[in-house]
Protein backbone atom coordinates (compact mmCIF):
# COMPACT_ATOMS: atom_id res chain seq x y z
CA UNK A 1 121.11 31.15 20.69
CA UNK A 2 119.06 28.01 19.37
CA UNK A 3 117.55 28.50 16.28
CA UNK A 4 113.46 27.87 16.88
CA UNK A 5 112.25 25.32 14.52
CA UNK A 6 109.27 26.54 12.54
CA UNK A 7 106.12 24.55 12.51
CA UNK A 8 105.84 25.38 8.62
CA UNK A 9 107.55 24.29 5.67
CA UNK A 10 107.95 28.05 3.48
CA UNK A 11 108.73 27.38 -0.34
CA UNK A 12 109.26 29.96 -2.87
CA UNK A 13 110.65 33.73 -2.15
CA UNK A 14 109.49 35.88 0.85
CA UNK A 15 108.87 38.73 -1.82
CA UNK A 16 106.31 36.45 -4.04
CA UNK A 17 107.01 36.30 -7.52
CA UNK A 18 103.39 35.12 -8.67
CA UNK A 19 100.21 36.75 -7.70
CA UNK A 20 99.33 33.05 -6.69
CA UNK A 21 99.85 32.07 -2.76
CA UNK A 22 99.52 28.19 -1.97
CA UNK A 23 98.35 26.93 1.11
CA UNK A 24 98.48 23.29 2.50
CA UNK A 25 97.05 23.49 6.33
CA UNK A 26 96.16 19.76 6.48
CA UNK A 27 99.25 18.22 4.87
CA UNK A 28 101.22 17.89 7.88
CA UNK A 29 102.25 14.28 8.87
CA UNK A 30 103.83 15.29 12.02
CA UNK A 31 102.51 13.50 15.56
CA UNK A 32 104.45 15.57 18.60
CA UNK A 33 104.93 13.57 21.43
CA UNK A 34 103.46 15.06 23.47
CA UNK A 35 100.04 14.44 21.27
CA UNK A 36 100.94 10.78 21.44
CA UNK A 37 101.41 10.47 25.16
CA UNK A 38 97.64 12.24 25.27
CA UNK A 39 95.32 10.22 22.47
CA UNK A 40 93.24 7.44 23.85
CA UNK A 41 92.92 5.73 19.75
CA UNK A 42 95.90 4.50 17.70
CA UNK A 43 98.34 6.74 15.83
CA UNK A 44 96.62 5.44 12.82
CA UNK A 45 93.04 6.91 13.98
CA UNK A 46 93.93 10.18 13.35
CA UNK A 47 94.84 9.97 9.22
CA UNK A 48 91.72 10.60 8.72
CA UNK A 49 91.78 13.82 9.56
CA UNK A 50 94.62 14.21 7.34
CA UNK A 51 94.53 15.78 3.60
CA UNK A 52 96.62 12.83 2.94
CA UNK A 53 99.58 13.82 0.71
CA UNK A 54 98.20 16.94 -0.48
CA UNK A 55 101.29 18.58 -0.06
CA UNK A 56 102.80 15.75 -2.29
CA UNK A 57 100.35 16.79 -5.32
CA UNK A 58 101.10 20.76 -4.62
CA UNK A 59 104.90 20.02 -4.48
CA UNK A 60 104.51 18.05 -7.99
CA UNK A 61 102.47 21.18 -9.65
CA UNK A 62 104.42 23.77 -7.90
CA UNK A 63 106.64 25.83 -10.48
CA UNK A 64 108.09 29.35 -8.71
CA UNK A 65 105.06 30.10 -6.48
CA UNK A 66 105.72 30.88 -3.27
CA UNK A 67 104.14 28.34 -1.21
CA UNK A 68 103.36 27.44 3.12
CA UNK A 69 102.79 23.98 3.97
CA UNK A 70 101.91 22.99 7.48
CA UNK A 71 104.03 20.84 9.37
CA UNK A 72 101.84 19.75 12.28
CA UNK A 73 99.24 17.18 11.83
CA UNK A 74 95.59 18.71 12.31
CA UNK A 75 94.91 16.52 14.92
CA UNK A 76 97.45 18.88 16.88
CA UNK A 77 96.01 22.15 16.20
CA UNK A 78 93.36 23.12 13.18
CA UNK A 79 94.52 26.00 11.33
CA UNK A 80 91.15 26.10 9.42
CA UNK A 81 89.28 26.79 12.59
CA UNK A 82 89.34 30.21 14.53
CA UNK A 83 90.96 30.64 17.64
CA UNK A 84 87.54 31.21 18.92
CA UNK A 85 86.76 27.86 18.51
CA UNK A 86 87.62 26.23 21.41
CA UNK A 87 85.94 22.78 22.47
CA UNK A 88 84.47 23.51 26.13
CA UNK A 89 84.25 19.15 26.30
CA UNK A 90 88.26 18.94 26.28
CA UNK A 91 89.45 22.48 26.71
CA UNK A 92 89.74 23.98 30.00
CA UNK A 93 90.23 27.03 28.85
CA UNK A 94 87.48 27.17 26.25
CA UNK A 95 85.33 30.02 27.97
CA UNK A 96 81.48 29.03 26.90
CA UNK A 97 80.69 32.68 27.45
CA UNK A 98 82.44 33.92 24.94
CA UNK A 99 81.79 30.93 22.15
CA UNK A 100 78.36 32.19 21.80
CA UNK A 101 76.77 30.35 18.96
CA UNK A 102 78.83 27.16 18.38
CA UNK A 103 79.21 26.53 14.73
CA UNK A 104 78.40 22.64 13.91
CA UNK A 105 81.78 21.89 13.52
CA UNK A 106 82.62 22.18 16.92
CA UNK A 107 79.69 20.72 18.20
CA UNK A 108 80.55 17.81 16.38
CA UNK A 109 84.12 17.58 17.70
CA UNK A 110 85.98 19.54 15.04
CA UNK A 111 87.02 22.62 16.59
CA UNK A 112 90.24 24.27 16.93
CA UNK A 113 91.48 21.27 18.74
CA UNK A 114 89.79 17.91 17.36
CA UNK A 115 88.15 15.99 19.62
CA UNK A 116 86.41 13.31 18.17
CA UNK A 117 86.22 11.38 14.93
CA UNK A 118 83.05 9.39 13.37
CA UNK A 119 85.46 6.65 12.97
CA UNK A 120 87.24 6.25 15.74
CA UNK A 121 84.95 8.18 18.88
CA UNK A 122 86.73 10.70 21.11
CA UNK A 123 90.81 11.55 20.55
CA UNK A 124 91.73 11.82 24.19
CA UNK A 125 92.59 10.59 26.82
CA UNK A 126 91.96 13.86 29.41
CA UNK A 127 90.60 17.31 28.99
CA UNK A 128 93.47 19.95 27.77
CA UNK A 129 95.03 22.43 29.98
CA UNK A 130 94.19 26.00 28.68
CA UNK A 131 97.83 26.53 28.61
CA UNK A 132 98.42 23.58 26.40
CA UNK A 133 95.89 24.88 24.06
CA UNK A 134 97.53 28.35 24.09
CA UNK A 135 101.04 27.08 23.41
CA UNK A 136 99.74 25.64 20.41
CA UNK A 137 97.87 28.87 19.13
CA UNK A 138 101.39 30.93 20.09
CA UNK A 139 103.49 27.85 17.94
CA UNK A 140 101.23 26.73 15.22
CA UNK A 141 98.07 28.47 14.19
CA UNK A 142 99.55 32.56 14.77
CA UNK A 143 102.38 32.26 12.96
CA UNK A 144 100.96 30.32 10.04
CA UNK A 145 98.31 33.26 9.43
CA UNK A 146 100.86 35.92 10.34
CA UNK A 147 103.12 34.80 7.79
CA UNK A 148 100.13 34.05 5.21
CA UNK A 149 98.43 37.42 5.52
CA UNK A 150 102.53 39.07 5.18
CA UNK A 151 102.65 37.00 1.31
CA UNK A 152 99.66 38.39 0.27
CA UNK A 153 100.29 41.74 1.63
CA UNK A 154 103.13 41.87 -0.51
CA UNK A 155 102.03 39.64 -3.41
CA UNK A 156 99.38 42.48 -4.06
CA UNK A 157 101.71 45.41 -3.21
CA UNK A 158 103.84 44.19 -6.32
CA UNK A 159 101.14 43.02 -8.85
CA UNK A 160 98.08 45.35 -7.73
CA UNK A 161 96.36 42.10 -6.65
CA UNK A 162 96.99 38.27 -4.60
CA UNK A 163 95.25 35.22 -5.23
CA UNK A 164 95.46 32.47 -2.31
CA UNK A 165 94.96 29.11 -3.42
CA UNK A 166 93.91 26.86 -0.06
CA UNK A 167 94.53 23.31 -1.07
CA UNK A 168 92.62 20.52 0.37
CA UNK A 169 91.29 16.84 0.06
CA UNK A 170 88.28 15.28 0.45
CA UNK A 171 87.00 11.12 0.86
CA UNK A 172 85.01 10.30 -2.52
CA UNK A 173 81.59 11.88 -1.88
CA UNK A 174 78.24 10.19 -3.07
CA UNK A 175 77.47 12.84 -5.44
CA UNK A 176 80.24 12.16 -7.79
CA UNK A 177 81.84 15.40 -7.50
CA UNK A 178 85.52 15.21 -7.75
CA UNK A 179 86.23 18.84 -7.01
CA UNK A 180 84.61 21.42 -4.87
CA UNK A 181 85.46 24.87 -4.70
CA UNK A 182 85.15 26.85 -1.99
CA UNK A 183 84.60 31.01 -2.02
CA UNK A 184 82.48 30.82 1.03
CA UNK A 185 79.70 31.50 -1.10
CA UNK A 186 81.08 34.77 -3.04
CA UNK A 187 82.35 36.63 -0.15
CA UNK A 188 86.14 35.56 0.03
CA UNK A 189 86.93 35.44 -3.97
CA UNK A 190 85.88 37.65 -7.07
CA UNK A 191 83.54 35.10 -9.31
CA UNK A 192 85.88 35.53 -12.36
CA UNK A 193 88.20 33.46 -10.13
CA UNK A 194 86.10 30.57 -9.22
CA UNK A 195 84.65 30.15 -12.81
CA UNK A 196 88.38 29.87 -14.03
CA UNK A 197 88.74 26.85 -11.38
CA UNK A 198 85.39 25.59 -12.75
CA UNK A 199 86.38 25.37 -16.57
CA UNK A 200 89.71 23.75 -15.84
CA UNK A 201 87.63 21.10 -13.79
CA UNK A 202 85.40 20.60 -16.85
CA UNK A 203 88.21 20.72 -19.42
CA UNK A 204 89.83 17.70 -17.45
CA UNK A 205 86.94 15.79 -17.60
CA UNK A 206 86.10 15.79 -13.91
CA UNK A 207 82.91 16.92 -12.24
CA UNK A 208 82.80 19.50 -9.83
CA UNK A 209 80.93 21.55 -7.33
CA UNK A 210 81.06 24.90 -5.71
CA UNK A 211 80.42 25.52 -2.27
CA UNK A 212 78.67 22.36 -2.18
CA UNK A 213 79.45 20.33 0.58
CA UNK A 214 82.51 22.15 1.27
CA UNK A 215 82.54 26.13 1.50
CA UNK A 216 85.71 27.02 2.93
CA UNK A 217 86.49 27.78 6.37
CA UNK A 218 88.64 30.34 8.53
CA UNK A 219 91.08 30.48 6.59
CA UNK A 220 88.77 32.01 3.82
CA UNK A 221 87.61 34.38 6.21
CA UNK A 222 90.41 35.45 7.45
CA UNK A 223 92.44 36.12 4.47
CA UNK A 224 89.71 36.66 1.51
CA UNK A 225 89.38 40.36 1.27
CA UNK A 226 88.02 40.46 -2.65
CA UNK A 227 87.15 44.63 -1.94
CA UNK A 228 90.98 44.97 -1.30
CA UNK A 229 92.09 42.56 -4.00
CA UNK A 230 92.90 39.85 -2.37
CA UNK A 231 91.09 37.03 -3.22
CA UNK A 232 90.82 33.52 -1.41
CA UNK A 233 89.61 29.91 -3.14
CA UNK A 234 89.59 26.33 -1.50
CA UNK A 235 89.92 23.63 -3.78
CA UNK A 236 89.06 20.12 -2.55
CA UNK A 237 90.61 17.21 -4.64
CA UNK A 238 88.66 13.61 -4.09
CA UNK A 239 92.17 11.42 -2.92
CA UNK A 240 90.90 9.07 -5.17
CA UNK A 241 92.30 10.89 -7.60
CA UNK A 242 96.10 10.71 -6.43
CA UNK A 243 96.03 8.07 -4.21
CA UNK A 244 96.57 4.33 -4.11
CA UNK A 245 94.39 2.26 -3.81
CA UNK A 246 94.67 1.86 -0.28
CA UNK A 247 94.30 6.07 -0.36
CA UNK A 248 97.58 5.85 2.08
CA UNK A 249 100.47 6.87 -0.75
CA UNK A 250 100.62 8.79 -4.21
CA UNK A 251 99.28 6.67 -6.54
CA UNK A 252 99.48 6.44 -10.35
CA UNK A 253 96.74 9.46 -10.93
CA UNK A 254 99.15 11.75 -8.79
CA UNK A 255 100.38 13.03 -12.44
CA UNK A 256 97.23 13.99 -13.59
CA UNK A 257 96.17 15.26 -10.47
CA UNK A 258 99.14 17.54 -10.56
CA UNK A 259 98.76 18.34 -14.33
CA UNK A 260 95.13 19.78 -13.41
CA UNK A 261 96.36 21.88 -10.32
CA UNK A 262 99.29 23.23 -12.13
CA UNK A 263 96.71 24.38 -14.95
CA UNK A 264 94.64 25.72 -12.21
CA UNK A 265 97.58 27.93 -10.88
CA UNK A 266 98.20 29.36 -14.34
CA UNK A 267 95.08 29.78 -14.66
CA UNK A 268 94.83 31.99 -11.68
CA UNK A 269 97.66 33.64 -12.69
CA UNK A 270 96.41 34.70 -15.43
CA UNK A 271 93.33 35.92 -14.27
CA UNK A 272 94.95 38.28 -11.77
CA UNK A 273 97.57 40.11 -14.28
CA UNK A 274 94.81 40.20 -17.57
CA UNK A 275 92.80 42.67 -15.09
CA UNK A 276 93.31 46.30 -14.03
CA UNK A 277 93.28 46.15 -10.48
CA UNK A 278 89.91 48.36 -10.50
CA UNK A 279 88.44 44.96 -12.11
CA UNK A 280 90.13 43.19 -9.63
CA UNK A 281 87.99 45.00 -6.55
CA UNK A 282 84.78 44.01 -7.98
């Protein structure tokens, strides 16, 4: 039998050997052909919906963690959005019933399947079979959450409590901030964890934000479960910071970038093993 190529790039043990999980869901660099037989906009359109070489800067501060790095490029399939949030305008199986309230995401063209950039107008060429859409669910977004939710199942079953790290990138944002955290406002992360994140920010010399303009998403949701001690964060790094000029390739700050997310994983680390797990369900 053919072996089934995974859609996921899985570093680091099965049976985690940090309380730490990493996540890169935007990362991927991967165009299937059949995505480039449907787009109505140049290849080149779609980068921006890429976390451009964040999986470059987690690979450089990675030490043992066990790590899952998308393969897929988001335009493909969003594994930050629900499966719920299907885009009625280019999904014919979207059901409108059932959307209820759309989020704004999706009514701006950012749902589970993208369908529109500011820059570039509307991604493709015809409206989506609900088939195609549900081949991609079955391929892409399942088993990346199936196998997420399984590391930090066991990640907490060994070390009484699991920390997922959801790595992202952001364009430079008018208010300066550099980072943003994400806890979707207290509800996926303990505090203790997010004001760990914050003094590492500050000790680098970078400014940073929580929750502010970037919350978190489904992933968050899905996964953050502080009252079983499992605890989510998104961290948004500006690309500025480890890109080129041309914020296309790792640039000269990629080293410092890394040197702040490693510190951030220890730091992490640290929190979860210094507290009883009792402290840990606060």
């Amino acid at each position: 039998m053919a072996n089934i190529a995974l859609p996921y790039d899985l570093y680091g043990p099965l049976e985690p050997v940090s309380p730490v999980i990493l996540s890169v869901p935007h990362g991927g660099r991967d165009y299937p052909l059949a995505l480039r037989a449907a787009i109505r906009v140049p290849l080149t359109a779609l980068r921006p919906l890429e976390d451009r070489h964040i999986d470059t800067l987690a690979m450089a501060a990675r030490h043992s963690e066990t790590m899952l790095v998308q393969q897929r490029a988001r335009a493909w399939i969003d594994l930050n959005r629900s499966e719920n949030e299907r885009d009625p305008h280019i999904d014919a199986g979207a059901d409108r019933r059932a959307l209820g309230l759309q989020s704004a995401k999706l009514r701006g063209g950012l749902g589970l399947i993208p369908r529109r950039l500011a820059s570039a107008g509307e991604i493709w060429q015809r409206r989506l079979e609900g088939e195609e859409v549900m081949a991609r669910i079955a391929g892409d977004h399942r088993p990346y959450h199936e196998l997420l939710g399984r590391l930090l199942t066991t990640a907490r079953a060994r070390f009484g409590v699991a920390v997922l790290l959801d790595l992202h990138s952001m364009p430079s944002l008018a208010s300066g901030s550099q980072i943003v955290l994400g806890d979707r406002f207290g509800r996926s992360a303990a505090a203790r964890f997010v004001h760990r994140l914050e003094a590492e920010t500050m000790a680098a010399g970078l400014s940073g934000a929580t929750n502010t303009p970037y919350a978190g998403g489904h992933i968050l949701d899905r996964h953050g479960a502080p009252a079983k001690n499992i605890h989510a964060v998104q961290v948004e790094f500006d690309r500025a910071l480890y890109l080129d000029a041309a914020l296309d390739a790792p640039g000269k700050g990629l080293r410092e970038a890394a040197r702040l997310l490693r510190c951030m994983i220890d730091a992490l680390a640290d929190e979860a093993l210094a507290a009883p797990a009792a402290l840990a369900a606060e």
